[in-house]
Protein backbone atom coordinates (compact mmCIF):
# COMPACT_ATOMS: atom_id res chain seq x y z
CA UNK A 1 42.03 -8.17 44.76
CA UNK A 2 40.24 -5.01 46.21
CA UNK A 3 40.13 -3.98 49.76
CA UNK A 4 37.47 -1.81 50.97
CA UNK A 5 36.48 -0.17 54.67
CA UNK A 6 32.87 -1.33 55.81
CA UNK A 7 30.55 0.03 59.01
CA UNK A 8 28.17 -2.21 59.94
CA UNK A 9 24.68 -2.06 61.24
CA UNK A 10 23.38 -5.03 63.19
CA UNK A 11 20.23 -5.95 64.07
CA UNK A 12 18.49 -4.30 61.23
CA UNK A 13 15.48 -5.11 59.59
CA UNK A 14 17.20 -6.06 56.31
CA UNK A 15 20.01 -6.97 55.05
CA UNK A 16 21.30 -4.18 52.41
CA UNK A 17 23.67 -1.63 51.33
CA UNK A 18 22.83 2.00 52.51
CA UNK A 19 25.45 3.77 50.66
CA UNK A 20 28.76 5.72 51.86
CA UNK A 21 29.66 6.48 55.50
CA UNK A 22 32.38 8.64 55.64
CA UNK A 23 35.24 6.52 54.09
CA UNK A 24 33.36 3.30 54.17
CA UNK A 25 30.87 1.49 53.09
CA UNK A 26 27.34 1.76 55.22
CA UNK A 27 26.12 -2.15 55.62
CA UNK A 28 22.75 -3.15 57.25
CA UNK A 29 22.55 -6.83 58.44
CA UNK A 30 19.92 -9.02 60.34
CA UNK A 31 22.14 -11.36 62.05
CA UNK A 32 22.88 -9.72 66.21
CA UNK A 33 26.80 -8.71 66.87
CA UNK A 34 27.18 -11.63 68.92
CA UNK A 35 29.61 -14.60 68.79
CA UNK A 36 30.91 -13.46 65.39
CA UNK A 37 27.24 -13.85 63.71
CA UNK A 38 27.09 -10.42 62.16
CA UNK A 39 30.78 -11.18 60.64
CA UNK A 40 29.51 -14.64 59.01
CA UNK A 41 26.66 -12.60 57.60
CA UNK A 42 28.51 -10.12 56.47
CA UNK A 43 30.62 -12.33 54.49
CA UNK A 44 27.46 -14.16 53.00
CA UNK A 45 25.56 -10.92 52.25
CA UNK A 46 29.16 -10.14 50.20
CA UNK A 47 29.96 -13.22 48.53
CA UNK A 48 26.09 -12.92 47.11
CA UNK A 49 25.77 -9.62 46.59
CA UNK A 50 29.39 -9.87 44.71
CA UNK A 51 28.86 -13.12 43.12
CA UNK A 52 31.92 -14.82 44.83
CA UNK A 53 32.45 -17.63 47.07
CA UNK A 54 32.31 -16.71 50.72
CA UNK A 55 36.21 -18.11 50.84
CA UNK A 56 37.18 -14.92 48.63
CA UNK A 57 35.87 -13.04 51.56
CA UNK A 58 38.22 -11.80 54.40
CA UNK A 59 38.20 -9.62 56.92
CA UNK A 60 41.49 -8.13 57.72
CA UNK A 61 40.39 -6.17 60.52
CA UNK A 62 37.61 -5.28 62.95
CA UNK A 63 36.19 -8.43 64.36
CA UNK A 64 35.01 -7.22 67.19
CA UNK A 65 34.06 -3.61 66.09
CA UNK A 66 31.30 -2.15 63.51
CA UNK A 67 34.37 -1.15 61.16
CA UNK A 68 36.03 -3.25 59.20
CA UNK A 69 38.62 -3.96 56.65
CA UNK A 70 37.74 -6.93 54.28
CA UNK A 71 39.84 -8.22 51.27
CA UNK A 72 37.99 -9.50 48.38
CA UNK A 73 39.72 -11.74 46.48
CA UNK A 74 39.46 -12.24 42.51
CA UNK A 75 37.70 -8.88 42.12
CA UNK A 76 38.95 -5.88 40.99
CA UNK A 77 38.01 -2.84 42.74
CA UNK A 78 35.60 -1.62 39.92
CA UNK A 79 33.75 -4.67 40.24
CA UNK A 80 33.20 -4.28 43.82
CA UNK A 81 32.03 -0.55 43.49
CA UNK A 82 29.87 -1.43 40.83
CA UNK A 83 28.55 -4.27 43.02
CA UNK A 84 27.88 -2.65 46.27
CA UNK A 85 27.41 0.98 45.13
CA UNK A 86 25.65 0.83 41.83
CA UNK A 87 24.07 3.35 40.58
CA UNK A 88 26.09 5.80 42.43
CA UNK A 89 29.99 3.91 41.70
CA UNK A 90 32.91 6.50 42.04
CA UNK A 91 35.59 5.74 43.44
CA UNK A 92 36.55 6.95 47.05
CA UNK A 93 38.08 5.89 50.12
CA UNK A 94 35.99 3.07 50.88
CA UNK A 95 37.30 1.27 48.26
CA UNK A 96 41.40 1.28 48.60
């Protein structure tokens, strides 16, 4: 199980992963921050991005704010860095 710190971006262009922000992970998404939409594609974008169901991932905190904390489970935390930061994986506060 790895836990890591994400800010999101809503209402982008695309949906990607920009690369560190401060102790988190920087996240573009499409989908508006409205009536939980960015947080349902937030989990997609993960779960595909990670190869995972979207039932491994859960957000711990931040529903209603850019930052969040999301558990992902069956992953170690390697496999997330290497998923979401790859080229560029070392480990740092983002992933916890």
């Amino acid at each position: 199980m790895a836990t890591i710190r994400v800010h999101i971006i809503p209402s982008a262009k695309l949906d990607t992963v920009v690369g560190k922000h401060g102790d988190a992970i920087k996240i573009k998404l499409q989908a508006p921050a409205v009536e939980g939409k960015a947080n349902t594609a937030l989990r997609g974008f993960l779960a595909k991005k990670l190869s995972v169901p979207k039932r491994a991932i859960v957000l711990e905190r931040g529903e209603k704010s850019r930052d969040k904390l999301i558990r992902i489970d069956g992953l170690s935390e390697e496999d997330v860095c290497r998923g979401l930061l790859e080229p560029n994986c070392n480990r740092s506060a983002a992933i916890r």
